[in-house]
N, C-alpha and C. Protein backbone atom coordinates (compact mmCIF):
# COMPACT_ATOMS: atom_id res chain seq x y z
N UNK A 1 96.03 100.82 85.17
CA UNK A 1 95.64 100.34 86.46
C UNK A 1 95.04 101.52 87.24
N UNK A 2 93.92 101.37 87.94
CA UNK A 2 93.09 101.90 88.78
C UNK A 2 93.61 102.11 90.23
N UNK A 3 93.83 103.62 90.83
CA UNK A 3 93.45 103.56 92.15
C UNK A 3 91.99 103.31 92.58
N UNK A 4 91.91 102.86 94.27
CA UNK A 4 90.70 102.98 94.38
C UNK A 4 89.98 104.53 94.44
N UNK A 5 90.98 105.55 94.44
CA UNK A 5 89.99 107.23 94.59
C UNK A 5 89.70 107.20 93.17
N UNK A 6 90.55 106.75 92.11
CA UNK A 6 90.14 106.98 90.97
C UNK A 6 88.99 106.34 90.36
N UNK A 7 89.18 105.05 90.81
CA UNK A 7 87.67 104.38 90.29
C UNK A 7 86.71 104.45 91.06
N UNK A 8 86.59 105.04 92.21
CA UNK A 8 85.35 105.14 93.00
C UNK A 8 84.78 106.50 91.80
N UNK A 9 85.83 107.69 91.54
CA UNK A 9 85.10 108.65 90.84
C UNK A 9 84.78 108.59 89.50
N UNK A 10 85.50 107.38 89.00
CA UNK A 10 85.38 107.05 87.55
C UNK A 10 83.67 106.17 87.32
N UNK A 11 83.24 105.33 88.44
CA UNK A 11 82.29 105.04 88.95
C UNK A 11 81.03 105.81 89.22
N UNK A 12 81.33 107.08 89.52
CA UNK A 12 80.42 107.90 89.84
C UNK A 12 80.13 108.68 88.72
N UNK A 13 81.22 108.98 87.97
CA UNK A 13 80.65 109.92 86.83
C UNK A 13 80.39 109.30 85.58
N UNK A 14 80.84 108.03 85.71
CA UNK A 14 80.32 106.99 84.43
C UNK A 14 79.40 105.95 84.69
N UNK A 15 78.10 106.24 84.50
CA UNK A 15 77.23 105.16 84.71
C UNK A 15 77.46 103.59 83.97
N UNK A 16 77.94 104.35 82.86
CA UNK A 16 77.90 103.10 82.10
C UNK A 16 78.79 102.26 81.75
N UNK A 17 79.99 102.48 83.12
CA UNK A 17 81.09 101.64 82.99
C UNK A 17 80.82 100.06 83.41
N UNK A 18 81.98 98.99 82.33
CA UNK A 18 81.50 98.00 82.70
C UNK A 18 82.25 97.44 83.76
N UNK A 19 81.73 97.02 85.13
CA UNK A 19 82.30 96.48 85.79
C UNK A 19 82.24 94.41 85.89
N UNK A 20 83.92 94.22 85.69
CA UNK A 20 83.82 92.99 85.95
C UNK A 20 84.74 92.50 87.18
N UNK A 21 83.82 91.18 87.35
CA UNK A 21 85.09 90.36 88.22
C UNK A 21 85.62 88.87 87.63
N UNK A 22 86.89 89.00 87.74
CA UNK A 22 87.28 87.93 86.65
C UNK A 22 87.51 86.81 87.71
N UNK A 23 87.32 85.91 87.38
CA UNK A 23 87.78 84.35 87.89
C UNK A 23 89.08 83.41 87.72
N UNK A 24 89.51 83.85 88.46
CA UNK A 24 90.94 83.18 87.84
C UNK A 24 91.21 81.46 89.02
N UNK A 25 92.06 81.05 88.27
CA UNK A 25 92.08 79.77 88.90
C UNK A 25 91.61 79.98 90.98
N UNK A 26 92.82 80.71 91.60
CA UNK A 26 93.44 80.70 93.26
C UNK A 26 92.64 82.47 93.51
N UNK A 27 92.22 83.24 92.61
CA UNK A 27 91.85 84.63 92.92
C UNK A 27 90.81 84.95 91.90
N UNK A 28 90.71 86.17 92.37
CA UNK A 28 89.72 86.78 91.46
C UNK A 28 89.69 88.28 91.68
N UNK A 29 89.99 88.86 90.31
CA UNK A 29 90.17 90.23 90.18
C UNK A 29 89.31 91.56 89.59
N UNK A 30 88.61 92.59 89.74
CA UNK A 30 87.64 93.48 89.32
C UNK A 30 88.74 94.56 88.47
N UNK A 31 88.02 94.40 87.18
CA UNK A 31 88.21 95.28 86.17
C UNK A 31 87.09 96.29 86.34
N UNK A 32 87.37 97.58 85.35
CA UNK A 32 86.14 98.30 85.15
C UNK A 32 86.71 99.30 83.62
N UNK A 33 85.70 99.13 82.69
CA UNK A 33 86.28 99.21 81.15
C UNK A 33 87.58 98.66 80.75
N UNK A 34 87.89 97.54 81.55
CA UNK A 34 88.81 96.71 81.18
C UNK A 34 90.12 96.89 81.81
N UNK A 35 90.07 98.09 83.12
CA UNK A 35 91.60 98.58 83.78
C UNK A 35 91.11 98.00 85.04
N UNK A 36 92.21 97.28 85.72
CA UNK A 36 92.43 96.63 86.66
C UNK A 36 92.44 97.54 87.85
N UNK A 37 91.97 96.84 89.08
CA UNK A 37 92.33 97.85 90.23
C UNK A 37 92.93 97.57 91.20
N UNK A 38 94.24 98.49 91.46
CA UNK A 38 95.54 98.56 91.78
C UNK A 38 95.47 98.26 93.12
N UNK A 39 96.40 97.41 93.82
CA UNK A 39 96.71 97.08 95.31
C UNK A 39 96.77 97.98 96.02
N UNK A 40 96.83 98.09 97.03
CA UNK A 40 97.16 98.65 98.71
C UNK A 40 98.50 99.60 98.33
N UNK A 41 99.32 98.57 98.21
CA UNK A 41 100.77 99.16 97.83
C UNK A 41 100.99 98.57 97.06
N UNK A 42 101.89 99.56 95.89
CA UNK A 42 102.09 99.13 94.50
C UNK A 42 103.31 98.26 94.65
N UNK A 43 103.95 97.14 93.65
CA UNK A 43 104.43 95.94 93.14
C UNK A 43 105.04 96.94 92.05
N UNK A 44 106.32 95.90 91.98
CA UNK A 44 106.88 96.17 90.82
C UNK A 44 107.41 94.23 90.04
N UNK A 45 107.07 94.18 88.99
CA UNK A 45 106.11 95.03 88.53
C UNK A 45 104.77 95.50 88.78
N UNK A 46 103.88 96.50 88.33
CA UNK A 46 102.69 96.33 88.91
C UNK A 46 101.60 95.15 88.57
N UNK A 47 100.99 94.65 89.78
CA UNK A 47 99.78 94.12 89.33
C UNK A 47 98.32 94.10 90.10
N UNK A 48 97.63 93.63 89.96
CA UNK A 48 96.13 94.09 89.95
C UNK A 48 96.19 93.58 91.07
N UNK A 49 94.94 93.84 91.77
CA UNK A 49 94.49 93.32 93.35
C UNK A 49 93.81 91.81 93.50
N UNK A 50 94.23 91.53 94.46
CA UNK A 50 93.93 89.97 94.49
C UNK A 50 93.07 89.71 95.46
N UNK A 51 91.51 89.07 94.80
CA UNK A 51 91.14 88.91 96.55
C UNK A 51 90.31 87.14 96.08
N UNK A 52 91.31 86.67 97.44
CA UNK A 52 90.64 85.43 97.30
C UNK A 52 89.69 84.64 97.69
N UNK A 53 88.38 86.01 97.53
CA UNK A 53 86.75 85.25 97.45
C UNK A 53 86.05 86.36 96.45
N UNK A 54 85.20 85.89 95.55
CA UNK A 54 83.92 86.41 95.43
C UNK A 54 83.66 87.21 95.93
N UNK A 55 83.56 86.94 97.39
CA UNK A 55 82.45 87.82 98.46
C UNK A 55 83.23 89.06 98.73
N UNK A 56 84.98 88.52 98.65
CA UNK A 56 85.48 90.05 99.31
C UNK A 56 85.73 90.89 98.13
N UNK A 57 85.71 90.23 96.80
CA UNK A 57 85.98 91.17 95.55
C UNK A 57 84.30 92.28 95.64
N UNK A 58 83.48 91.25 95.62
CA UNK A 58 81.70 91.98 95.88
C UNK A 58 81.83 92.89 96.76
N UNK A 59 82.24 92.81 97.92
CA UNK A 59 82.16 93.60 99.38
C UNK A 59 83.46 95.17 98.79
N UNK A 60 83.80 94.75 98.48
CA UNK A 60 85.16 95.90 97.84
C UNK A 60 84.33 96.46 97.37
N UNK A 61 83.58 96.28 95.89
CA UNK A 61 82.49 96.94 94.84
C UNK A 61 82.15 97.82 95.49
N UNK A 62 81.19 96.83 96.58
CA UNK A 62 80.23 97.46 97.42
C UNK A 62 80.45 98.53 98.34
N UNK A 63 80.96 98.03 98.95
CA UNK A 63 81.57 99.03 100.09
C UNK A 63 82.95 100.45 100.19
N UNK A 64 83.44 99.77 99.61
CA UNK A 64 85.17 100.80 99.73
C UNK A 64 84.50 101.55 98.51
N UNK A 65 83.87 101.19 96.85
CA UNK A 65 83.82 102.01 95.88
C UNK A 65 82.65 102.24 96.02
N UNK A 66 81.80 102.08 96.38
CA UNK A 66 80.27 102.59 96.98
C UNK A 66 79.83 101.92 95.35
N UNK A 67 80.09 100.81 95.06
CA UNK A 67 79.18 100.67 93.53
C UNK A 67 77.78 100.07 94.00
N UNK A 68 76.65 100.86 93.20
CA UNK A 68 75.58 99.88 93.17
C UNK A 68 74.92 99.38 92.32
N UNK A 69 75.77 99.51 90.79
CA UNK A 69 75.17 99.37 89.29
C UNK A 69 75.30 97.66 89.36
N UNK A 70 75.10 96.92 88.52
CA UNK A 70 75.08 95.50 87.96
C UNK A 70 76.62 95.16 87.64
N UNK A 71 77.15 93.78 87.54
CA UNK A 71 78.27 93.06 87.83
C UNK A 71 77.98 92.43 86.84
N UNK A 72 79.40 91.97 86.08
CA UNK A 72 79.29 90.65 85.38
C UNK A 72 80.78 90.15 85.93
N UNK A 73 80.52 88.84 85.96
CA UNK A 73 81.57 87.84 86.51
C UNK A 73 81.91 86.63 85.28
N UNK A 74 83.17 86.90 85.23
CA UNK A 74 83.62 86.19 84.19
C UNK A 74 84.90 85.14 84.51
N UNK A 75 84.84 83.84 83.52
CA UNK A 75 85.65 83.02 83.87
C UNK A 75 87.21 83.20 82.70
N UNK A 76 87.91 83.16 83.56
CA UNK A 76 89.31 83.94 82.90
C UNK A 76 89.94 82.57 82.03
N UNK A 77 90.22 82.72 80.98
CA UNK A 77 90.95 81.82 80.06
C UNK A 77 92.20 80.99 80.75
């Protein structure tokens, strides 16, 4: 699991990481090479960050991790 300082720099020095946002039924969560990125304050157990729109998982990308590479959005099993 991902902080956000960590994946903003994991972001920056890896172009070619893949970033996703998964679709889950009530949320939707952003991976990047497949590690989840970690809440506000950590859970025990831990789990990934929940945001329940599109727009605010996009706006996170965008804004808090400064991403501006390409997205794939995927529908979760």
């Amino acid at each position: 699991m991902l902080t956000a300082p960590v994946a903003k720099t994991l972001l920056e020095m890896k172009k070619s990481a893949r970033v996703v946002i998964w679709d889950y039924k009530y949320y939707f969560e952003i991976a990047i090479d497949s590690k989840e990125i970690a809440p506000q304050r950590m859970t025990n157990p831990p789990t990934a960050r929940k945001f329940k729109t599109i727009t605010a998982a996009y706006s996170y990308l965008r804004n808090v991790l400064e991403y501006e590479g390409g997205i794939t959005i995927l529908i979760a099993p």
